[in-house]
PDB file of N, CA and C in Angstrom:
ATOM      1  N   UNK A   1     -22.871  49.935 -61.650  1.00  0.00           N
ATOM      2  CA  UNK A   1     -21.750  49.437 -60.895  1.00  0.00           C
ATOM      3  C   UNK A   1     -21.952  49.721 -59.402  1.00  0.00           C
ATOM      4  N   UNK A   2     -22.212  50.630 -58.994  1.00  0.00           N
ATOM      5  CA  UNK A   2     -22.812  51.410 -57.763  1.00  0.00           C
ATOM      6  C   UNK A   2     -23.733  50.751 -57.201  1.00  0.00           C
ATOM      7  N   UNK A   3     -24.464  49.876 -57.721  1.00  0.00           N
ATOM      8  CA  UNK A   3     -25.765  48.697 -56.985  1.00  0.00           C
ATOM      9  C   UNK A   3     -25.419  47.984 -57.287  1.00  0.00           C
ATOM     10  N   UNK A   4     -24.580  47.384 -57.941  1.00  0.00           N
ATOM     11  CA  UNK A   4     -23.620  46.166 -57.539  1.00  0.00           C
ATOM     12  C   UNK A   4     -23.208  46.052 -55.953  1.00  0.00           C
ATOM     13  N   UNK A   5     -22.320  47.023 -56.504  1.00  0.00           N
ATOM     14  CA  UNK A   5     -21.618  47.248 -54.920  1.00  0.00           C
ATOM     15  C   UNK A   5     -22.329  46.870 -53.493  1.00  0.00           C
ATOM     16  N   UNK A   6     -23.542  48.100 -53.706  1.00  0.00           N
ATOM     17  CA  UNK A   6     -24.424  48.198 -52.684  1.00  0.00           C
ATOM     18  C   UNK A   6     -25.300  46.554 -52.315  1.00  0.00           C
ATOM     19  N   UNK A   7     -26.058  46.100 -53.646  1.00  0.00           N
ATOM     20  CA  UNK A   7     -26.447  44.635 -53.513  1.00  0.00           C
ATOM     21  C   UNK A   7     -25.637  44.094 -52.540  1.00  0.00           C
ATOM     22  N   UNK A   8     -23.876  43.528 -53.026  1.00  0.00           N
ATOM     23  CA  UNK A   8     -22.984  42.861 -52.153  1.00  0.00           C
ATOM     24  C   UNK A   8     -22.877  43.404 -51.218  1.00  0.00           C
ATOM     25  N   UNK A   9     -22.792  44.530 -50.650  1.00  0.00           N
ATOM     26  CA  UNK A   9     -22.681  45.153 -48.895  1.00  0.00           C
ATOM     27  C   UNK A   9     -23.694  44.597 -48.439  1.00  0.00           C
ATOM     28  N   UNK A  10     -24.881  44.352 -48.905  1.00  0.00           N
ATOM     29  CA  UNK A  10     -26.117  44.404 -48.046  1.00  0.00           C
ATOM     30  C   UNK A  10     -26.226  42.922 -48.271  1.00  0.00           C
ATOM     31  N   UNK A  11     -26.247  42.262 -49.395  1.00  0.00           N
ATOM     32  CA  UNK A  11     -25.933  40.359 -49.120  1.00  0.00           C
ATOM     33  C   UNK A  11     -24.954  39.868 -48.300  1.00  0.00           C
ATOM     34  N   UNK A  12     -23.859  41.099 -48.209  1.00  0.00           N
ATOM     35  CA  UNK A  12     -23.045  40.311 -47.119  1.00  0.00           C
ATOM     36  C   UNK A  12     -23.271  40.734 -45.829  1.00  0.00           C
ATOM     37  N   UNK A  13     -24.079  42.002 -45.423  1.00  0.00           N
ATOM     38  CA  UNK A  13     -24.677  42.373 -43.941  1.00  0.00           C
ATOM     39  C   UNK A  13     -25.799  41.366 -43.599  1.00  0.00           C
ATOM     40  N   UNK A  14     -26.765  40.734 -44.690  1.00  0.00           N
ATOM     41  CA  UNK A  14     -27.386  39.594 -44.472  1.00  0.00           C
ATOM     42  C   UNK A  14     -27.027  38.521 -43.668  1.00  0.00           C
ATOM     43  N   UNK A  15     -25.899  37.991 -44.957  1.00  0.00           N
ATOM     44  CA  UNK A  15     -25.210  36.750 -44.601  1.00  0.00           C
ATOM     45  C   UNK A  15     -24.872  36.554 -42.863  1.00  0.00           C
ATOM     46  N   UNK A  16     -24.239  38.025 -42.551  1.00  0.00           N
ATOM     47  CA  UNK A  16     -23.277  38.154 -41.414  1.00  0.00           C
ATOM     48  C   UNK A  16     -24.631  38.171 -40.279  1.00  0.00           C
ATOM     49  N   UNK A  17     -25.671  38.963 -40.372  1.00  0.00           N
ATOM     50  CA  UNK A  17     -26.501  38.673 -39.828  1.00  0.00           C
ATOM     51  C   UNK A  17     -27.346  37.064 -39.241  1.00  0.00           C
ATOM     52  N   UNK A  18     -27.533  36.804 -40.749  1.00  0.00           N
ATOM     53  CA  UNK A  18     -28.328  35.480 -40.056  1.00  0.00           C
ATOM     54  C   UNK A  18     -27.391  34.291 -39.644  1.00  0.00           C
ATOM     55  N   UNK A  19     -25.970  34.349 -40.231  1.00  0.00           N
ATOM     56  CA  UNK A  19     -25.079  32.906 -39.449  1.00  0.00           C
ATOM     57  C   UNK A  19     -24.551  33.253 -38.310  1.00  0.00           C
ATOM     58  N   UNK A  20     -24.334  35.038 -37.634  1.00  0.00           N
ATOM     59  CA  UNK A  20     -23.750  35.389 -36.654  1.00  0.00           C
ATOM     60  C   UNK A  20     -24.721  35.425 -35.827  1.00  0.00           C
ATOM     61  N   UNK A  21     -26.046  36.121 -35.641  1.00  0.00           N
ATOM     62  CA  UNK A  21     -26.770  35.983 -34.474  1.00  0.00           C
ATOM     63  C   UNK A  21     -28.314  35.404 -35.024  1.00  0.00           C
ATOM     64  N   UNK A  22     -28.697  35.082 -36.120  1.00  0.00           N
ATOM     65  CA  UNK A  22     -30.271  34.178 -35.997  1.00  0.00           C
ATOM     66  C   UNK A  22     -29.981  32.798 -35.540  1.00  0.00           C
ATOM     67  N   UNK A  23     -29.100  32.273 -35.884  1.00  0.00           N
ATOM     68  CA  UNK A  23     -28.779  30.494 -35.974  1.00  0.00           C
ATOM     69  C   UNK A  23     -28.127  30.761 -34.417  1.00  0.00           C
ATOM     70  N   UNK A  24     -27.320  30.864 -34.319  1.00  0.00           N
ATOM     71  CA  UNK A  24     -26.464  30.913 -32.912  1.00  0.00           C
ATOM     72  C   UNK A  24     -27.875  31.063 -31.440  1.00  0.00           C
ATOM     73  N   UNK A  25     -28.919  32.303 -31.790  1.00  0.00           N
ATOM     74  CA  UNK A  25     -29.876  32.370 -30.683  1.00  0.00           C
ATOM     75  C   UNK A  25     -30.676  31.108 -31.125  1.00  0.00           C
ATOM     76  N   UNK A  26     -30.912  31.024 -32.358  1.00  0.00           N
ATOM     77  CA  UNK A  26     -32.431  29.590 -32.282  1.00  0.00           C
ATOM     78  C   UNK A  26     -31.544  28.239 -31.725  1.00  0.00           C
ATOM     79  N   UNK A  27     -30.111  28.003 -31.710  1.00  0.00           N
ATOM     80  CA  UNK A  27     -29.664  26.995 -31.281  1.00  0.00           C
ATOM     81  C   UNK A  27     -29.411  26.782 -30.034  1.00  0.00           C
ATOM     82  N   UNK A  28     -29.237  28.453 -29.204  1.00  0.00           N
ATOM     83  CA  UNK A  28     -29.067  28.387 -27.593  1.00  0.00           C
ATOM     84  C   UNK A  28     -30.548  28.365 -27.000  1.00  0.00           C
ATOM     85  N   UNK A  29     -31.758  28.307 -28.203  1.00  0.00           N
ATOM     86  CA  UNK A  29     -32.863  28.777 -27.617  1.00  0.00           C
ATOM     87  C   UNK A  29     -33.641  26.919 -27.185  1.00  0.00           C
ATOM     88  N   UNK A  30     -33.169  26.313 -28.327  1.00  0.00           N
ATOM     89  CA  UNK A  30     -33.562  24.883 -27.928  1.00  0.00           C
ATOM     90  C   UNK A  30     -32.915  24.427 -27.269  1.00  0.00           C
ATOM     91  N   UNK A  31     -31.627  24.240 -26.975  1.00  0.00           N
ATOM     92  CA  UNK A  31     -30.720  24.045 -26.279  1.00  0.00           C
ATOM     93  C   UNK A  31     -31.027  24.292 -24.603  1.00  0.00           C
ATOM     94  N   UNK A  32     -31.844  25.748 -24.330  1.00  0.00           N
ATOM     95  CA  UNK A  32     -32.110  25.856 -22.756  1.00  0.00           C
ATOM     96  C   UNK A  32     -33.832  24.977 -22.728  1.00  0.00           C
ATOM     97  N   UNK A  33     -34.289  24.998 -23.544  1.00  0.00           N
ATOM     98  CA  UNK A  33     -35.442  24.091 -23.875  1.00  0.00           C
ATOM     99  C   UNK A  33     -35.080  23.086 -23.376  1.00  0.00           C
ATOM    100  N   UNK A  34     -34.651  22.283 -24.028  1.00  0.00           N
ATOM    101  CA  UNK A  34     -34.475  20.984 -23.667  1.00  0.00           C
ATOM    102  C   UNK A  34     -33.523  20.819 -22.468  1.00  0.00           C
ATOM    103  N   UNK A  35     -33.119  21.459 -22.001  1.00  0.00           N
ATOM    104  CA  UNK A  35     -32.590  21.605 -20.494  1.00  0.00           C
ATOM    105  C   UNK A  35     -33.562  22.114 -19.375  1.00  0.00           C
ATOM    106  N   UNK A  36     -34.432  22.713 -19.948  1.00  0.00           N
ATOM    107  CA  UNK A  36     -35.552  22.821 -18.936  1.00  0.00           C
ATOM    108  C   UNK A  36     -36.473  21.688 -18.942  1.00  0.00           C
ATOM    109  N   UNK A  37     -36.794  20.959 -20.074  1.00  0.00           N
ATOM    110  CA  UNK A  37     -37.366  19.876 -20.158  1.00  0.00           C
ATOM    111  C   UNK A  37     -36.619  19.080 -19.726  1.00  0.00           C
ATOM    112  N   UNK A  38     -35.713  18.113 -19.583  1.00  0.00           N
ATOM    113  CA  UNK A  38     -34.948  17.428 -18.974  1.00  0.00           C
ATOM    114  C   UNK A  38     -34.965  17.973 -17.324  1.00  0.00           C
ATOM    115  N   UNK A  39     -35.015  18.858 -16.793  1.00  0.00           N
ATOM    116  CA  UNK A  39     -34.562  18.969 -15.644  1.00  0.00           C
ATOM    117  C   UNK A  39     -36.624  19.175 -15.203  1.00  0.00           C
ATOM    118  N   UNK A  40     -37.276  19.083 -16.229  1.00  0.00           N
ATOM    119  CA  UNK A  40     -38.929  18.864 -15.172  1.00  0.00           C
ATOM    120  C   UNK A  40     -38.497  17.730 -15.146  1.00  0.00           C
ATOM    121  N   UNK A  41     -38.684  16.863 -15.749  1.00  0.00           N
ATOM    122  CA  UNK A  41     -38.240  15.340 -15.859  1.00  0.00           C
ATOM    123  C   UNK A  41     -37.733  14.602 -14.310  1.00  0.00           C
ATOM    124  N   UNK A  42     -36.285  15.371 -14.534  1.00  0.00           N
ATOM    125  CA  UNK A  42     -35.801  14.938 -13.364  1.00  0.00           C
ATOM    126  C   UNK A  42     -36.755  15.272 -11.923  1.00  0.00           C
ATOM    127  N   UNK A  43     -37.492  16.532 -12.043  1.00  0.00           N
ATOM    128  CA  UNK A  43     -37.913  16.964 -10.866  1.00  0.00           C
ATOM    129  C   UNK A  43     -39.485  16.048 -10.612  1.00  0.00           C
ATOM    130  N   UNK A  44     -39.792  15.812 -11.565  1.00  0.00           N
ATOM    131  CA  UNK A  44     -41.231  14.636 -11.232  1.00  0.00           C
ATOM    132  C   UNK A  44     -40.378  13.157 -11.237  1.00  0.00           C
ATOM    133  N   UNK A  45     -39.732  12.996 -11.553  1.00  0.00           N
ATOM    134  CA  UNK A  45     -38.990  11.496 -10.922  1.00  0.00           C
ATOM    135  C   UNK A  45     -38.965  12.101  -9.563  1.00  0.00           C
ATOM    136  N   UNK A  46     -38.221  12.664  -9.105  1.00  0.00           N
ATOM    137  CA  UNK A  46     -37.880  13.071  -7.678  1.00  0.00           C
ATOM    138  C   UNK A  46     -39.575  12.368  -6.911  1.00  0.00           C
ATOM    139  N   UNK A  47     -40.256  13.525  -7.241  1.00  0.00           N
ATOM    140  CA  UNK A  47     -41.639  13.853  -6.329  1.00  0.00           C
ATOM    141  C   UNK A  47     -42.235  12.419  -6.542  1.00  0.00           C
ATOM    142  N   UNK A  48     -42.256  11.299  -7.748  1.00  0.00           N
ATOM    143  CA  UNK A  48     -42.603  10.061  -7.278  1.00  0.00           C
ATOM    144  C   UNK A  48     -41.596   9.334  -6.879  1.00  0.00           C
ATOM    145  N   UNK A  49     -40.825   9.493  -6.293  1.00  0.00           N
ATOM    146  CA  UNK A  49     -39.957   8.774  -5.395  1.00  0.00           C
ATOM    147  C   UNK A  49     -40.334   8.903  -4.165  1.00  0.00           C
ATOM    148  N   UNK A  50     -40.246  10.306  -3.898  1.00  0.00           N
ATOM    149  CA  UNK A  50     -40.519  10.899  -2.583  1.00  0.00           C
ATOM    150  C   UNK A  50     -41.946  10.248  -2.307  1.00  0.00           C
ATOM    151  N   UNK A  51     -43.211  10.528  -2.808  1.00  0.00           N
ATOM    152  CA  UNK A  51     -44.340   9.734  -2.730  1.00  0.00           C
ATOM    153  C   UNK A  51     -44.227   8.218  -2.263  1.00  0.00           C
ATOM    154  N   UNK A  52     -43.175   7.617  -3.089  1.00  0.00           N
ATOM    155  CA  UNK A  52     -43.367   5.953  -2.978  1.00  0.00           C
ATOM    156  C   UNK A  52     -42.827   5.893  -1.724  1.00  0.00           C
ATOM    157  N   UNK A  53     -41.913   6.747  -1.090  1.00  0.00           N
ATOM    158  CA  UNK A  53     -40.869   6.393   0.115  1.00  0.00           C
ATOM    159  C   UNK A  53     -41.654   6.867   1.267  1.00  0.00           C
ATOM    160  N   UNK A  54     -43.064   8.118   0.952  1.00  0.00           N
ATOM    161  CA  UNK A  54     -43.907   7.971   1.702  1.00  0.00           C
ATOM    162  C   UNK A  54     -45.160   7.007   2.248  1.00  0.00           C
ATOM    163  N   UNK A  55     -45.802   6.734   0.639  1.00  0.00           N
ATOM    164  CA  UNK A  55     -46.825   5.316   0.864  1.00  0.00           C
ATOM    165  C   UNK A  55     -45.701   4.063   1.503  1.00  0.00           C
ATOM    166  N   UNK A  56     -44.361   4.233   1.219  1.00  0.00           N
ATOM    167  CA  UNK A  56     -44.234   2.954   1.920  1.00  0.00           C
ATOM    168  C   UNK A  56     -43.600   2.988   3.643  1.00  0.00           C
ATOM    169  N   UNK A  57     -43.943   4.424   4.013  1.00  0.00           N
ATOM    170  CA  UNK A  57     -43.388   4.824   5.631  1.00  0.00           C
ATOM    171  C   UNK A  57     -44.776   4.311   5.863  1.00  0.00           C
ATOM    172  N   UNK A  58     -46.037   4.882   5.280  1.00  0.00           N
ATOM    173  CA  UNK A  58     -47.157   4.697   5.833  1.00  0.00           C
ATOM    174  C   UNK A  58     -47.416   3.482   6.355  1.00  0.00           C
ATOM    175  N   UNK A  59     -47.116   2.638   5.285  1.00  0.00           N
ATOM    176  CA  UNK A  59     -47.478   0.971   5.231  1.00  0.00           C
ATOM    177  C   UNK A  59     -47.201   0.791   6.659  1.00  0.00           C
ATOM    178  N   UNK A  60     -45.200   1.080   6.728  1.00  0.00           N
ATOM    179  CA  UNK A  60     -44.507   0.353   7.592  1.00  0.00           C
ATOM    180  C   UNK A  60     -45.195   0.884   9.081  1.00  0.00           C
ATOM    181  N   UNK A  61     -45.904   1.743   9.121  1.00  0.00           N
ATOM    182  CA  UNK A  61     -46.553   2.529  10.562  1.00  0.00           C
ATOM    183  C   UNK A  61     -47.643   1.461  10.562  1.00  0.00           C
ATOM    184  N   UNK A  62     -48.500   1.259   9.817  1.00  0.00           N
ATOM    185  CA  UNK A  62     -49.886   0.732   9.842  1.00  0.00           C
ATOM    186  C   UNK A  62     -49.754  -0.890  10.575  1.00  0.00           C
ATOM    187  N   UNK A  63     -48.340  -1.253   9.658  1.00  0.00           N
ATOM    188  CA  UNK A  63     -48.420  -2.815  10.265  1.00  0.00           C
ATOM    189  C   UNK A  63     -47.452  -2.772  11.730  1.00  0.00           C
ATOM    190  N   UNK A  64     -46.812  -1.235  12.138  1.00  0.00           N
ATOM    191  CA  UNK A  64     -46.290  -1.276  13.787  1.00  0.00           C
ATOM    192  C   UNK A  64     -47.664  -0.867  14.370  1.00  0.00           C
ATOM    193  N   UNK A  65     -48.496  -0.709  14.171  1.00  0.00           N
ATOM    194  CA  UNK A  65     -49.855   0.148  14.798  1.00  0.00           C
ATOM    195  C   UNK A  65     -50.801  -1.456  14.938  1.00  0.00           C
ATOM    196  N   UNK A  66     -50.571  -2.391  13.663  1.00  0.00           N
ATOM    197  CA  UNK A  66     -51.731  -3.976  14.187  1.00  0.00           C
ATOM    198  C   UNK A  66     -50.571  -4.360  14.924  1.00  0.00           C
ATOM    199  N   UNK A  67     -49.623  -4.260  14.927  1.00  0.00           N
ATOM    200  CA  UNK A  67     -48.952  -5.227  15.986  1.00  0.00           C
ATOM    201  C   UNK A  67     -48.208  -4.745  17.517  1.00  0.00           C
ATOM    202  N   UNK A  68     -48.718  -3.710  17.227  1.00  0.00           N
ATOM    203  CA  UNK A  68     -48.563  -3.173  19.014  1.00  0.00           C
ATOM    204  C   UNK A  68     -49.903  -3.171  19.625  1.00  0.00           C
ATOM    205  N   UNK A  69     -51.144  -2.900  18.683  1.00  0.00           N
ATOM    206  CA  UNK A  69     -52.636  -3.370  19.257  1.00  0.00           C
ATOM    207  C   UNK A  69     -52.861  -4.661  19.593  1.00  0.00           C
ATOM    208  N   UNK A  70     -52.207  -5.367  19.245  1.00  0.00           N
ATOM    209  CA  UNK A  70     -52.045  -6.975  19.625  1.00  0.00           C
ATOM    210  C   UNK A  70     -51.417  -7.367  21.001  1.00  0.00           C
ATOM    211  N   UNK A  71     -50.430  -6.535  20.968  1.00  0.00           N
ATOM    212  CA  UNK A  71     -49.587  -6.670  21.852  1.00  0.00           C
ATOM    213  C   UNK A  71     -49.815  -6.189  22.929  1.00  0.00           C
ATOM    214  N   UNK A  72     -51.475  -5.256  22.908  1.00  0.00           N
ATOM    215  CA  UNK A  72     -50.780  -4.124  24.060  1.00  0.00           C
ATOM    216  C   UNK A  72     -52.192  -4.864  25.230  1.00  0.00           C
ATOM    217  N   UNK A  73     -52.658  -6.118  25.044  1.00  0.00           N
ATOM    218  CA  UNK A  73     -53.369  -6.211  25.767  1.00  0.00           C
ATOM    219  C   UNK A  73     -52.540  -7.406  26.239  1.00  0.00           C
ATOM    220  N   UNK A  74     -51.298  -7.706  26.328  1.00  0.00           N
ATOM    221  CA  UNK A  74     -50.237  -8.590  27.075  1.00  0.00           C
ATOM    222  C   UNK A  74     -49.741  -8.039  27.722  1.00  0.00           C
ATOM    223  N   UNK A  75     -49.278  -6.957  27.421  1.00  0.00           N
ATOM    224  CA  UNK A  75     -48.397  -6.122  28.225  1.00  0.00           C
ATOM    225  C   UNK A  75     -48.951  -4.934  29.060  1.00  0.00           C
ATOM    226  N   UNK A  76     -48.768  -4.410  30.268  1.00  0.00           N
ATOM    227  CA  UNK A  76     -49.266  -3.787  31.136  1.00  0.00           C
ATOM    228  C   UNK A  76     -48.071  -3.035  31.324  1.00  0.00           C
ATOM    229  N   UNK A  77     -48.107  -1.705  31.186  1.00  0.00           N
ATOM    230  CA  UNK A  77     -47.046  -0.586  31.689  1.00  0.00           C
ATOM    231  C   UNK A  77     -47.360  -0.181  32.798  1.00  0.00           C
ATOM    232  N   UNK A  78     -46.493  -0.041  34.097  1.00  0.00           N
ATOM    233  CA  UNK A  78     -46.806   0.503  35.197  1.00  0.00           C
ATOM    234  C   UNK A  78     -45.307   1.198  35.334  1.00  0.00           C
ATOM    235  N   UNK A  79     -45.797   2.260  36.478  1.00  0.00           N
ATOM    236  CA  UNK A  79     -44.268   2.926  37.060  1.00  0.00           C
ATOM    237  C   UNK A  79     -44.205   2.500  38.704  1.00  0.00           C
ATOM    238  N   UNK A  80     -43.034   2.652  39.045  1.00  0.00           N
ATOM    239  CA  UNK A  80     -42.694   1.878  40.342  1.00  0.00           C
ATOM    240  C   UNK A  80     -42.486   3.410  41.141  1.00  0.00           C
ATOM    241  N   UNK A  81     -43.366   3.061  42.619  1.00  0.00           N
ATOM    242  CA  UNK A  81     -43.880   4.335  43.409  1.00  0.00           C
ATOM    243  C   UNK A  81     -43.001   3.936  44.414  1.00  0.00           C
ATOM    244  N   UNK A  82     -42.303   4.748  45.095  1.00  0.00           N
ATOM    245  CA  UNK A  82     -41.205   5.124  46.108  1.00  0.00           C
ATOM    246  C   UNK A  82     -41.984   5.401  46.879  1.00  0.00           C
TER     247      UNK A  82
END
């Protein structure tokens, strides 16, 4: 009768164990997982954005750079001497 008892104390310190803190940590444990994964995600979208908004500053310099070399043998800058 006495390991009866004892069996059920200790099946129910089990029980209380693995539904109170094994399941609860493996569920907060994927849970910050996939929140860290989601948020690399977000952070390499970022960095090719940032990239594209750079290749396309570059562009926009390259084609003010042929068309002021074009330009710059029309135009003559001088300063006016007092």
């Amino acid at each position: 009768m006495t390991k009866l008892i004892l069996y059920g104390i200790l099946l129910y310190l089990l029980y209380k164990f693995v539904f109170e803190l094994v399941i609860p940590v493996s569920k907060a444990t994927t849970q910050v997982k996939d929140k860290l994964k989601e948020m690399q995600e977000q952070q390499l979208k970022q960095q090719q954005y940032q990239q594209q908004q750079q290749a396309q500053a570059a562009q926009a310099q390259a084609q003010q750079a042929k068309q002021t070399d074009v330009k710059s043998g029309d135009y003559i800058d001088f300063e006016e001497v007092k």
